[in-house]
Structure formats: C-alpha cells, structure tokens
N, C-alpha and C. Protein backbone atom coordinates (compact mmCIF):
# COMPACT_ATOMS: atom_id res chain seq x y z
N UNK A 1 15.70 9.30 25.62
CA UNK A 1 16.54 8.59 24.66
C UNK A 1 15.94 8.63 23.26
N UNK A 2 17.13 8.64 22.35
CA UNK A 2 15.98 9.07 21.13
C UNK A 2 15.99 7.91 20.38
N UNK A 3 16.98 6.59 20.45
CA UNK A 3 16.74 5.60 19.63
C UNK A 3 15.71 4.78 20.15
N UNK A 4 14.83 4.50 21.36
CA UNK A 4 14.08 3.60 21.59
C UNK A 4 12.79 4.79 21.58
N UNK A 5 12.83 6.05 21.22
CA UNK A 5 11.89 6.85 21.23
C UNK A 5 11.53 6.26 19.41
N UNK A 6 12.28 6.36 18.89
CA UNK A 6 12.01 5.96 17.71
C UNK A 6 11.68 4.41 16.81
N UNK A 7 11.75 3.79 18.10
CA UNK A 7 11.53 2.42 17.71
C UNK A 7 13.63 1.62 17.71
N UNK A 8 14.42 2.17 17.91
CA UNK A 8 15.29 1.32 17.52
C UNK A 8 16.05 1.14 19.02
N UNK A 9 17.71 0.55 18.63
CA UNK A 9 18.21 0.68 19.57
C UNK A 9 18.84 1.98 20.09
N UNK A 10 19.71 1.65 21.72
CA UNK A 10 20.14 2.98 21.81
C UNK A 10 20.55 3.71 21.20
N UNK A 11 20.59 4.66 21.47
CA UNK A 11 21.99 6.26 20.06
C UNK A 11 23.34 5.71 20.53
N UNK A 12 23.84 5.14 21.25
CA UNK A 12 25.12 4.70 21.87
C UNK A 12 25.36 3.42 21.62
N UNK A 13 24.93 3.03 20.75
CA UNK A 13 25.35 1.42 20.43
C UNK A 13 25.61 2.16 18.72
N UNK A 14 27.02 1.20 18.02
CA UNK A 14 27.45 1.38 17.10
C UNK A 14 27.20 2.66 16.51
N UNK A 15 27.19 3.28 14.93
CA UNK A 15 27.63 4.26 14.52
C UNK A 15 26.03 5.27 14.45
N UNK A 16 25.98 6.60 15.34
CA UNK A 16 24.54 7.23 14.85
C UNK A 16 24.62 8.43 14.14
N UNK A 17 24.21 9.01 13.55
CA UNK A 17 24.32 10.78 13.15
C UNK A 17 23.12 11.03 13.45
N UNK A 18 22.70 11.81 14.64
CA UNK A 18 21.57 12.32 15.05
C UNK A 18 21.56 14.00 14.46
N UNK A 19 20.37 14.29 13.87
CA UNK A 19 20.15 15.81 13.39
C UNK A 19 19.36 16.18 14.23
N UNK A 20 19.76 17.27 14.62
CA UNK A 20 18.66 18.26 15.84
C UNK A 20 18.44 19.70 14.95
N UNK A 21 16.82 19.42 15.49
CA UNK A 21 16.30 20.80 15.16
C UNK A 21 15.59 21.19 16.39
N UNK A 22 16.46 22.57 16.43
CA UNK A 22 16.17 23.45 17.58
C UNK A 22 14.53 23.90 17.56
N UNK A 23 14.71 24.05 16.04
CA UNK A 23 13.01 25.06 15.79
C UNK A 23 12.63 24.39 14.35
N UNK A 24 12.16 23.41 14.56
CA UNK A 24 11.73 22.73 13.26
C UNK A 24 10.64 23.42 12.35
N UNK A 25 9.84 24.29 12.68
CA UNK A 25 9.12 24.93 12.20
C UNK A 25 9.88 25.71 11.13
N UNK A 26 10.80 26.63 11.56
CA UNK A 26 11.87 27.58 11.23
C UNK A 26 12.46 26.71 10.29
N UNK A 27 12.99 25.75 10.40
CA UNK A 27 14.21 25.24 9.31
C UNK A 27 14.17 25.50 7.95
N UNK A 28 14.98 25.74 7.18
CA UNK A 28 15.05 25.96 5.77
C UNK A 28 14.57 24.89 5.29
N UNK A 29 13.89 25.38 4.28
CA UNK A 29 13.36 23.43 2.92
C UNK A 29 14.55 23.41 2.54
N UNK A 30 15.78 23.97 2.08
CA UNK A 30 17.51 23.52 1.82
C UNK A 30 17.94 22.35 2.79
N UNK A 31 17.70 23.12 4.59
CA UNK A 31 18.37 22.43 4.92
C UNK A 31 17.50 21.30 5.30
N UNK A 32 16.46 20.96 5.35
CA UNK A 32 15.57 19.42 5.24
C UNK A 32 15.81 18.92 3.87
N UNK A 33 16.18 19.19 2.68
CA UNK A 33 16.04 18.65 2.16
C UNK A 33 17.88 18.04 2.28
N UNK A 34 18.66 18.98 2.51
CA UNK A 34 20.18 18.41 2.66
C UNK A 34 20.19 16.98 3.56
N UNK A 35 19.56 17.61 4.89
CA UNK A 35 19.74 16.48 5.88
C UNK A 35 18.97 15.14 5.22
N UNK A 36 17.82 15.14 4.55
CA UNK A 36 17.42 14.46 3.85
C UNK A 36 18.24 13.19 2.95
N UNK A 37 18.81 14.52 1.96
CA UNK A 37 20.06 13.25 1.07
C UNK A 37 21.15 13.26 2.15
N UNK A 38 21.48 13.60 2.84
CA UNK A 38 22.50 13.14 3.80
C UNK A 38 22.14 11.11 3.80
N UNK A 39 21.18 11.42 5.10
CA UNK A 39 20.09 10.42 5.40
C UNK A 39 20.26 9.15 4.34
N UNK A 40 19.88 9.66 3.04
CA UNK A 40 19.49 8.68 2.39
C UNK A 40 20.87 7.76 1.66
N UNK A 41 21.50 9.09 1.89
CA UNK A 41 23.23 8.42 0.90
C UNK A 41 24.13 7.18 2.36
N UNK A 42 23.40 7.61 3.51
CA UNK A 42 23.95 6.45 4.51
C UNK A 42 22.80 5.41 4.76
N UNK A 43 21.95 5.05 3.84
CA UNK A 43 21.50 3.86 3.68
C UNK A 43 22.38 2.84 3.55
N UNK A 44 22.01 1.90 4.07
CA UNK A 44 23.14 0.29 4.33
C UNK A 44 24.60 0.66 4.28
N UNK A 45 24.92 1.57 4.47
CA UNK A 45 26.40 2.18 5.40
C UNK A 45 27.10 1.76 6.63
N UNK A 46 25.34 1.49 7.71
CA UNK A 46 25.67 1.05 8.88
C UNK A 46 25.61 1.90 9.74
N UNK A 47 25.37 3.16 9.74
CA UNK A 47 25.72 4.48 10.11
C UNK A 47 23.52 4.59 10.17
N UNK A 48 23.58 4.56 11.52
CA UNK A 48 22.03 5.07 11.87
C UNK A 48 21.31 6.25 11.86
N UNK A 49 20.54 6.97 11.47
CA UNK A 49 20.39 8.85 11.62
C UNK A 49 18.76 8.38 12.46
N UNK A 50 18.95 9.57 13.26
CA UNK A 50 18.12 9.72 14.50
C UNK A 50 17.54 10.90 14.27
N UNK A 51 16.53 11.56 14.15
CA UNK A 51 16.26 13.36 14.43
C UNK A 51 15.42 13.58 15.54
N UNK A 52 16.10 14.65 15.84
CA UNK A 52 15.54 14.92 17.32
C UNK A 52 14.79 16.74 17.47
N UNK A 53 13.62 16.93 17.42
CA UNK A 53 13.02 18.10 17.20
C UNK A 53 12.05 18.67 18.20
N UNK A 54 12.49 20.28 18.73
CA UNK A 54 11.61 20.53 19.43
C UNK A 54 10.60 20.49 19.34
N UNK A 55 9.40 19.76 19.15
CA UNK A 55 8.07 20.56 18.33
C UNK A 55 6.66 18.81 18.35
N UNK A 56 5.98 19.18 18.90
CA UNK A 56 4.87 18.15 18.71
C UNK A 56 4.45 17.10 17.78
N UNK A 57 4.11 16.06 17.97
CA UNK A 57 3.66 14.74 17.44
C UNK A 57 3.40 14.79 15.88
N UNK A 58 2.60 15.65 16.05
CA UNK A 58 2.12 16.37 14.53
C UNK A 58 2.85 16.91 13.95
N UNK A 59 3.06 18.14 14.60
CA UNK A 59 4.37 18.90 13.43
C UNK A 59 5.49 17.86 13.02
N UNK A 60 6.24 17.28 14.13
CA UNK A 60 7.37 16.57 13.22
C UNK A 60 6.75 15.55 12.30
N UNK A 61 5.68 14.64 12.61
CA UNK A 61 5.27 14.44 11.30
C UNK A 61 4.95 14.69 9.91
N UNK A 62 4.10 16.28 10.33
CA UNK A 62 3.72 17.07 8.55
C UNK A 62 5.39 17.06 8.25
N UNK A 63 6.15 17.62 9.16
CA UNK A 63 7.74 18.05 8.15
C UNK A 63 8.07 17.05 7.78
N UNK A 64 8.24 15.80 8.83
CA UNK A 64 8.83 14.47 8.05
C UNK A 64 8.01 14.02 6.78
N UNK A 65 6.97 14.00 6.88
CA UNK A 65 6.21 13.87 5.37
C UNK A 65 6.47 14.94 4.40
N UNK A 66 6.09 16.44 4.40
CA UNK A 66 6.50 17.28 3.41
C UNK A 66 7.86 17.06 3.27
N UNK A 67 9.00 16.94 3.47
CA UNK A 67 10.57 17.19 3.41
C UNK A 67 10.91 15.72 3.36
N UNK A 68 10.17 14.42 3.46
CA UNK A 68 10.46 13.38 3.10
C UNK A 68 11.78 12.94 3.69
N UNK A 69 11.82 13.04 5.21
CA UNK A 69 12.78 12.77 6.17
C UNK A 69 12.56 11.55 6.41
N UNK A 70 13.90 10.82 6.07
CA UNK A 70 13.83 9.42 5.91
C UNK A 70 14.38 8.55 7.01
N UNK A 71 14.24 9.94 8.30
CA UNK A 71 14.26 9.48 9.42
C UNK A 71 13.27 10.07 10.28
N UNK A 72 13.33 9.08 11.99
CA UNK A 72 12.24 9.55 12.54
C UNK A 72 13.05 11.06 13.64
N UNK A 73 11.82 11.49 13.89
CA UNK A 73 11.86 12.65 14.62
C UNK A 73 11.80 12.52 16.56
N UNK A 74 12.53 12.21 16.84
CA UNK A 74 11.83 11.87 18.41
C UNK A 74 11.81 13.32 19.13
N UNK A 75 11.19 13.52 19.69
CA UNK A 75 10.35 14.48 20.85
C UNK A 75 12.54 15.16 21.52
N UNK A 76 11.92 16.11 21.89
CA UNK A 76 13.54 16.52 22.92
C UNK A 76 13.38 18.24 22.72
N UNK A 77 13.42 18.03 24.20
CA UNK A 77 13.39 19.44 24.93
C UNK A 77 14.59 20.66 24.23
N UNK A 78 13.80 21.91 23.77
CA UNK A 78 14.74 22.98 23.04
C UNK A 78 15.98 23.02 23.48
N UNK A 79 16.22 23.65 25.15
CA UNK A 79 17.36 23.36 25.50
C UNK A 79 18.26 22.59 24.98
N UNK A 80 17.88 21.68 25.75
CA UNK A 80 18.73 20.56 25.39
C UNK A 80 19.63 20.48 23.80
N UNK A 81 18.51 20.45 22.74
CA UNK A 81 19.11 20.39 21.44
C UNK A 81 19.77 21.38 21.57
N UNK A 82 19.69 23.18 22.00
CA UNK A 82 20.30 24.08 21.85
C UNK A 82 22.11 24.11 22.10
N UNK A 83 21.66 23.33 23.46
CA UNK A 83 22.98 22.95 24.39
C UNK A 83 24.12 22.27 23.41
N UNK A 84 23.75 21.22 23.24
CA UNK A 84 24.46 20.27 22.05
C UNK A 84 24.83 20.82 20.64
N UNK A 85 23.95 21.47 19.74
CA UNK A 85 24.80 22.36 18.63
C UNK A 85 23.36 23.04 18.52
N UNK A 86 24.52 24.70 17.91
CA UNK A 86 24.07 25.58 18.11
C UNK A 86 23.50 25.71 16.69
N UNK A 87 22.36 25.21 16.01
CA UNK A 87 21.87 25.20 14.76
C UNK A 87 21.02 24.34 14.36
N UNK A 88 20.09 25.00 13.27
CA UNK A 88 18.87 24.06 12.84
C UNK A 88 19.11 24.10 11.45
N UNK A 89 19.11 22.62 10.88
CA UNK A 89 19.77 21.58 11.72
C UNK A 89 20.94 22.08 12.21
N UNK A 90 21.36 20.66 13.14
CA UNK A 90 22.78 20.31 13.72
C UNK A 90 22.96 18.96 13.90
N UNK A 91 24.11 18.53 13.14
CA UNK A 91 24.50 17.27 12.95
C UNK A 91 25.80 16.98 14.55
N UNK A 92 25.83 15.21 14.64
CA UNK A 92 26.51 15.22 15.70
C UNK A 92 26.37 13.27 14.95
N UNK A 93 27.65 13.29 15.06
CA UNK A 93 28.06 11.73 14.84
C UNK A 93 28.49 10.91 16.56
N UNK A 94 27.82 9.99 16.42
CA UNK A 94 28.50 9.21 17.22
C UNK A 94 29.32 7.94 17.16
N UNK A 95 29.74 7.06 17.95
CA UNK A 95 30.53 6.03 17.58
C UNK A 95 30.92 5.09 18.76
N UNK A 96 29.49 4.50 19.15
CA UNK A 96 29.81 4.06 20.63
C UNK A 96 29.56 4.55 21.88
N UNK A 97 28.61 6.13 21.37
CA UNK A 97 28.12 6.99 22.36
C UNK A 97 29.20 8.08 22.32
N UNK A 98 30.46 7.70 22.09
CA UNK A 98 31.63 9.19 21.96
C UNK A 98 31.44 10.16 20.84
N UNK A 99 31.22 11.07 20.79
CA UNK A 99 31.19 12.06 19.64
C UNK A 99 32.48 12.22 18.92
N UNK A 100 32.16 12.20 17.42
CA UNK A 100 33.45 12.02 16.92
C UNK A 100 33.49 13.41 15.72
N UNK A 101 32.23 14.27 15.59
CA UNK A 101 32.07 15.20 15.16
C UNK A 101 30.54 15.82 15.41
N UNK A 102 30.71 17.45 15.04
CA UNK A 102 29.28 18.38 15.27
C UNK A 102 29.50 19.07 13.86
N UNK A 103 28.42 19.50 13.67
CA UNK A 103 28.26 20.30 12.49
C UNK A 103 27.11 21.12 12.22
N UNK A 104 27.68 22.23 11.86
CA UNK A 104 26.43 23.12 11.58
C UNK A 104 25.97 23.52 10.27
N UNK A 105 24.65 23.81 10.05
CA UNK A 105 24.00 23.52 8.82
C UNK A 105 24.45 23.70 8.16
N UNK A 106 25.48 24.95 8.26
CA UNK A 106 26.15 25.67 7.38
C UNK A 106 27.13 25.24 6.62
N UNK A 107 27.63 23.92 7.47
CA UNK A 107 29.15 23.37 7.06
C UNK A 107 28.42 21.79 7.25
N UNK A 108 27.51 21.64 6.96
CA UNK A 108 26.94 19.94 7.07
C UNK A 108 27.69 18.62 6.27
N UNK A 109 27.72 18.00 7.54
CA UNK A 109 28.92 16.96 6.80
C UNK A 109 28.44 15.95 5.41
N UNK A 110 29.55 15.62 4.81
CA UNK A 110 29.19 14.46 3.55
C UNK A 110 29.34 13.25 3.73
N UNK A 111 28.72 12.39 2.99
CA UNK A 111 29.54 10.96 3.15
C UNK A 111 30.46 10.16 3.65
N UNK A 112 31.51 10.92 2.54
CA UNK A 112 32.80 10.41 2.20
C UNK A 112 33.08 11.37 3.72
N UNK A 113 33.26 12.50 4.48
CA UNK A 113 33.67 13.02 5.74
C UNK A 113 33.19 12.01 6.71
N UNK A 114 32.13 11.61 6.95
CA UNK A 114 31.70 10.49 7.77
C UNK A 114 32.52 9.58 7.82
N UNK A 115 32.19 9.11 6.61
CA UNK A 115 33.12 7.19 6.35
C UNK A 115 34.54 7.71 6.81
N UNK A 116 35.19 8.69 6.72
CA UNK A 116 36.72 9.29 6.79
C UNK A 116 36.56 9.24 8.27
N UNK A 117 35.93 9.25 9.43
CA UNK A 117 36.08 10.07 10.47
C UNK A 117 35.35 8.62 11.35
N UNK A 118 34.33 7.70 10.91
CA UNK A 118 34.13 6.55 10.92
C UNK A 118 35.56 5.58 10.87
N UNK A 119 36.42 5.81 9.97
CA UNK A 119 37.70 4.80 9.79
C UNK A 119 38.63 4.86 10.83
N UNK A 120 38.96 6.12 10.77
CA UNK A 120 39.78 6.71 12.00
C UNK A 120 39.60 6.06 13.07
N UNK A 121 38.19 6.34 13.40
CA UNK A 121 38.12 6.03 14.87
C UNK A 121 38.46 4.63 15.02
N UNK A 122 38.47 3.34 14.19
CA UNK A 122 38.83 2.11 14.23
C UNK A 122 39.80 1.68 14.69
C-alpha cells in the first residue's frame, strides 16, 4: 500500500493522484520537474499525490531531494507500476479507490483537468 508506506492514509480514501515511475533512475529532469509543479499546484486542493518508484531507499530519496518532489516515493515492484501505466512518469487519479483517469508523461494532466474530472465524478 503506498499511502501508509508513506506515512498517510490509504490511496483509496478520498481524492489521490499517484505518479509511478517505472525506472526512476531513467526519468527525464522535465518530467520530475512537471510532476513536481503538478504536485505543488494541488496543494490544499484536497487532492493527495503519492509516488510510487521502482528503485531503493536511497535512490528515491537523492531524486526526491535533487527534483524537489514534494511528494513521498513509496517502494513498488516494476511490474506492477508497468502493469498500471505504461510510462515514467505515469499519472493515475483516484476517487474513492475508482480510477477516474491515467496519463502518460507525454500528455500529463493539469489542474484545472483534475478539478474538471474531480467535479464530475460528484
């Protein structure tokens, strides 16, 4: 589980956007730094971000410190992230544990797409 891996509650309680990196090593400084202001523009939104990275204690730390990821990184098997979206990053909103969107780095969601897709589901 990656929200009590990280100190919080579950990923399935109210609104999460978890970012997975398949190969955190690999990731672009673009796209850490995107997921980054993502992150930071859903401060007191209500909307939780989770990251979930293949890669050891240490490494996700140096990246979360160099790239100033203003979220935590919890531990999770390559597969797995692979399985779920096919990209580093890969965004995935939840809303109660139901997925209400995926996204790939390429097409990484905004704000205002969140809060839009957040309303809906209401």
């Amino acid at each position: 589980p990656l929200g009590p891996a990280c100190g919080q509650p579950s990923e399935f309680e109210g609104q999460v956007l978890i970012i997975t990196y398949t190969d955190l090593a690999g990731a672009a400084p673009e796209a850490l730094a995107a997921s980054a202001a993502l992150a930071k523009s859903l401060e007191g939104s209500g909307v939780r971000v989770l990251g979930a990275a293949s890669a050891g204690q240490a490494a996700r730390d140096s990246v979360r410190q160099a790239a100033g990821l203003p979220y935590c990184l919890a531990p999770q098997d390559q597969t797995v992230l692979r399985a779920a979206v096919r990209s580093n990053p890969g965004y995935i909103l939840l809303s109660q544990g139901r997925i209400l969107g995926k996204w790939h780095a390429n097409d990484a969601p905004t704000r205002p797409a969140l809060d839009a897709l957040i309303a809906r589901q209401k």
